[in-house]
C-alpha atoms as a PDB file:
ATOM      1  CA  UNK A   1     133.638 -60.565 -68.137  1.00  0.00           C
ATOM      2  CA  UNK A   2     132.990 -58.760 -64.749  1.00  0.00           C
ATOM      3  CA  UNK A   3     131.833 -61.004 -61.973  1.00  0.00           C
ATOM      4  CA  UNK A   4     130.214 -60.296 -58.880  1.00  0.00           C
ATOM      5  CA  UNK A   5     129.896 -61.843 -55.514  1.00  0.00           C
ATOM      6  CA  UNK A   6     126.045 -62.413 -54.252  1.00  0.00           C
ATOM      7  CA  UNK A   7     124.554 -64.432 -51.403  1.00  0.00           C
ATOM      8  CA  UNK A   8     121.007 -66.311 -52.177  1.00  0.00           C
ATOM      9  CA  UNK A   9     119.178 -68.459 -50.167  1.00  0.00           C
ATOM     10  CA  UNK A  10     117.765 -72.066 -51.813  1.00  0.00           C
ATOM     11  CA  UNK A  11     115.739 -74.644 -50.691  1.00  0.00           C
ATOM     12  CA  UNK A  12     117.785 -77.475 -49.685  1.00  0.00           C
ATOM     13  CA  UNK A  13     116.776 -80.252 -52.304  1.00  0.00           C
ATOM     14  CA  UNK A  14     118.093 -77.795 -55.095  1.00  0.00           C
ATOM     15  CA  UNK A  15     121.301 -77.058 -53.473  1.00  0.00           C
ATOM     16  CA  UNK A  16     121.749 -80.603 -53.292  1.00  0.00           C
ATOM     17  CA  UNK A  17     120.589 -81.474 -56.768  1.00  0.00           C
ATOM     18  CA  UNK A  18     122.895 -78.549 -58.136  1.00  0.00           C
ATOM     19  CA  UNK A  19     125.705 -79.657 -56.246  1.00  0.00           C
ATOM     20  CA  UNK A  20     125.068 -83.517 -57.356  1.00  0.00           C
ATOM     21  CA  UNK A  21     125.495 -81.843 -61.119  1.00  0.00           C
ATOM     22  CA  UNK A  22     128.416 -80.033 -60.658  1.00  0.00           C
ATOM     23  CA  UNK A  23     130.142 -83.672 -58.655  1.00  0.00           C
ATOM     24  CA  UNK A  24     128.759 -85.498 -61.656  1.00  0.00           C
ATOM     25  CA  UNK A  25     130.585 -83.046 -64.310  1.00  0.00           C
ATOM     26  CA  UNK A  26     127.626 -81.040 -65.840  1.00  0.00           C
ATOM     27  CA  UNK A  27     129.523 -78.097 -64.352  1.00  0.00           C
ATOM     28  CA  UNK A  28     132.747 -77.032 -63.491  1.00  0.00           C
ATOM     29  CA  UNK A  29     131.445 -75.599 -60.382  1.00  0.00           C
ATOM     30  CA  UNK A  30     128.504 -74.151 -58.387  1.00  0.00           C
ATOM     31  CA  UNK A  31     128.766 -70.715 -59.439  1.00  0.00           C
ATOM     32  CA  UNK A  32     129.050 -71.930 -63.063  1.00  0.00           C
ATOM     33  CA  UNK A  33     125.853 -74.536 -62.860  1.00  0.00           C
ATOM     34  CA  UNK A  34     124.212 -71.498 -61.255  1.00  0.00           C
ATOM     35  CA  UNK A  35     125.031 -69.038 -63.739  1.00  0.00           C
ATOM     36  CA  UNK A  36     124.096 -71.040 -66.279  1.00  0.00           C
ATOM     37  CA  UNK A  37     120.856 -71.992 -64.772  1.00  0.00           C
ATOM     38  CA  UNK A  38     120.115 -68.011 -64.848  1.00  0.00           C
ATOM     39  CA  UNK A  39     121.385 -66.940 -68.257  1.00  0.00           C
ATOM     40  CA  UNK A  40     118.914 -70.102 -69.560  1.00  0.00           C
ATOM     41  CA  UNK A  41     115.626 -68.513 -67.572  1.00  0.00           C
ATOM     42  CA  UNK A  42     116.738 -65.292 -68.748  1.00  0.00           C
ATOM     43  CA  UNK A  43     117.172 -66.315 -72.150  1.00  0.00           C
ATOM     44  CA  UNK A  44     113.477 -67.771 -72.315  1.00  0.00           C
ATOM     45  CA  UNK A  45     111.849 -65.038 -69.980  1.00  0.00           C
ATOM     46  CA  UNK A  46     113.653 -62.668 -73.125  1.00  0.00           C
ATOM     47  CA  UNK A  47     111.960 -65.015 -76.080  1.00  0.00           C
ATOM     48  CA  UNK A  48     108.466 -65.107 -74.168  1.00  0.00           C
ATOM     49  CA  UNK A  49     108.755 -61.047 -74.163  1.00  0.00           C
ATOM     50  CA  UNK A  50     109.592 -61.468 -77.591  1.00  0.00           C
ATOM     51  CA  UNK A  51     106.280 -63.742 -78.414  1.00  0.00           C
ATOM     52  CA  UNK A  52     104.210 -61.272 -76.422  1.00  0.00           C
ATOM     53  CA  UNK A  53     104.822 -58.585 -78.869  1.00  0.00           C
ATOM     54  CA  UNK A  54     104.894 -60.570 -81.834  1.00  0.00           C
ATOM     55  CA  UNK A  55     101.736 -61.762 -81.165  1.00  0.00           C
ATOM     56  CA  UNK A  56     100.843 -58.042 -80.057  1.00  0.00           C
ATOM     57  CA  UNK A  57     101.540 -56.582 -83.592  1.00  0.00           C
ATOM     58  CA  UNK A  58      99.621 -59.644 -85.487  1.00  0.00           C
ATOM     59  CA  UNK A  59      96.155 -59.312 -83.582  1.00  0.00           C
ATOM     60  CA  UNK A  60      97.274 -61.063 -80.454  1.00  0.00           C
ATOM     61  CA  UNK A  61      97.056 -64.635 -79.075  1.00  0.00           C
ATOM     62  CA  UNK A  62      95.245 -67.725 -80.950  1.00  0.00           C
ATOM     63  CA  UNK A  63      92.313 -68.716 -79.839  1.00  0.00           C
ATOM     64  CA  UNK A  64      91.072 -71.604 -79.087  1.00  0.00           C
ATOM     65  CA  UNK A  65      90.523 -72.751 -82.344  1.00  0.00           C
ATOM     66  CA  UNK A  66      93.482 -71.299 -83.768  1.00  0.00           C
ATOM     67  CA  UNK A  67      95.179 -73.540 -81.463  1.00  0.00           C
ATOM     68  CA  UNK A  68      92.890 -76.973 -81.717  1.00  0.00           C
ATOM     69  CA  UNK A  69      93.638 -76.438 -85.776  1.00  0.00           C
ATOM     70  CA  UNK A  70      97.511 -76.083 -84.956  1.00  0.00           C
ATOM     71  CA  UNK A  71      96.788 -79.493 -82.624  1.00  0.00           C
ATOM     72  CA  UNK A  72      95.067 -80.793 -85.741  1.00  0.00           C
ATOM     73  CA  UNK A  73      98.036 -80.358 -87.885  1.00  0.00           C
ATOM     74  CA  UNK A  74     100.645 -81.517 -85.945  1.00  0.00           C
ATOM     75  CA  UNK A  75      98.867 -85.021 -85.059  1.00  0.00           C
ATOM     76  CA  UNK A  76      97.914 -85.502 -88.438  1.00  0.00           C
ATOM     77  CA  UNK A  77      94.504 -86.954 -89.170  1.00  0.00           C
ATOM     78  CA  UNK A  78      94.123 -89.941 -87.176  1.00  0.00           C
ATOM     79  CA  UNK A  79      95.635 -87.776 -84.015  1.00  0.00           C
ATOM     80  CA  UNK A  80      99.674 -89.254 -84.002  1.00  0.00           C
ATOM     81  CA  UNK A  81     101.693 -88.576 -81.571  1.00  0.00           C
ATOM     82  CA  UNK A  82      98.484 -88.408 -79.105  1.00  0.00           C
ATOM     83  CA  UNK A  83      99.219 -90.146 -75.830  1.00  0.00           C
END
């Protein structure tokens, strides 16, 4: 894999927090918590792309009560899992 060498600028509270992950073993360094930070956003900015033309081809988004039935379904009938 080709790497590159870029500068960015961060708030200060994320620096810390990222750093705080790396010292606490969720990465083996910055550049690695960073880079995996990005591949995850671009993984999900790729699957909501994905969903937009899914939904494109079948006649677009649900509606409102497409997505109250969906709701529906997944509580069950005395509403579960409502909080």
């Amino acid at each position: 894999m080709t790497t590159m060498k870029v500068a960015v600028s961060l708030p200060r509270e994320t620096f810390e927090r990222a750093k705080r992950a790396v010292g606490r073993g969720r990465a083996a360094s910055l550049s690695a918590y960073v880079t995996a930070a990005l591949e995850q956003k671009a993984t999900f900015d790729e699957l909501g792309d994905l969903l937009d033309e899914m939904l494109a081809e079948t006649g677009g988004a649900m509606t409102v009560s497409e997505k109250k039935r969906i709701d529906r379904l997944i509580r069950g009938p005395k509403g579960r899992g409502k909080k």
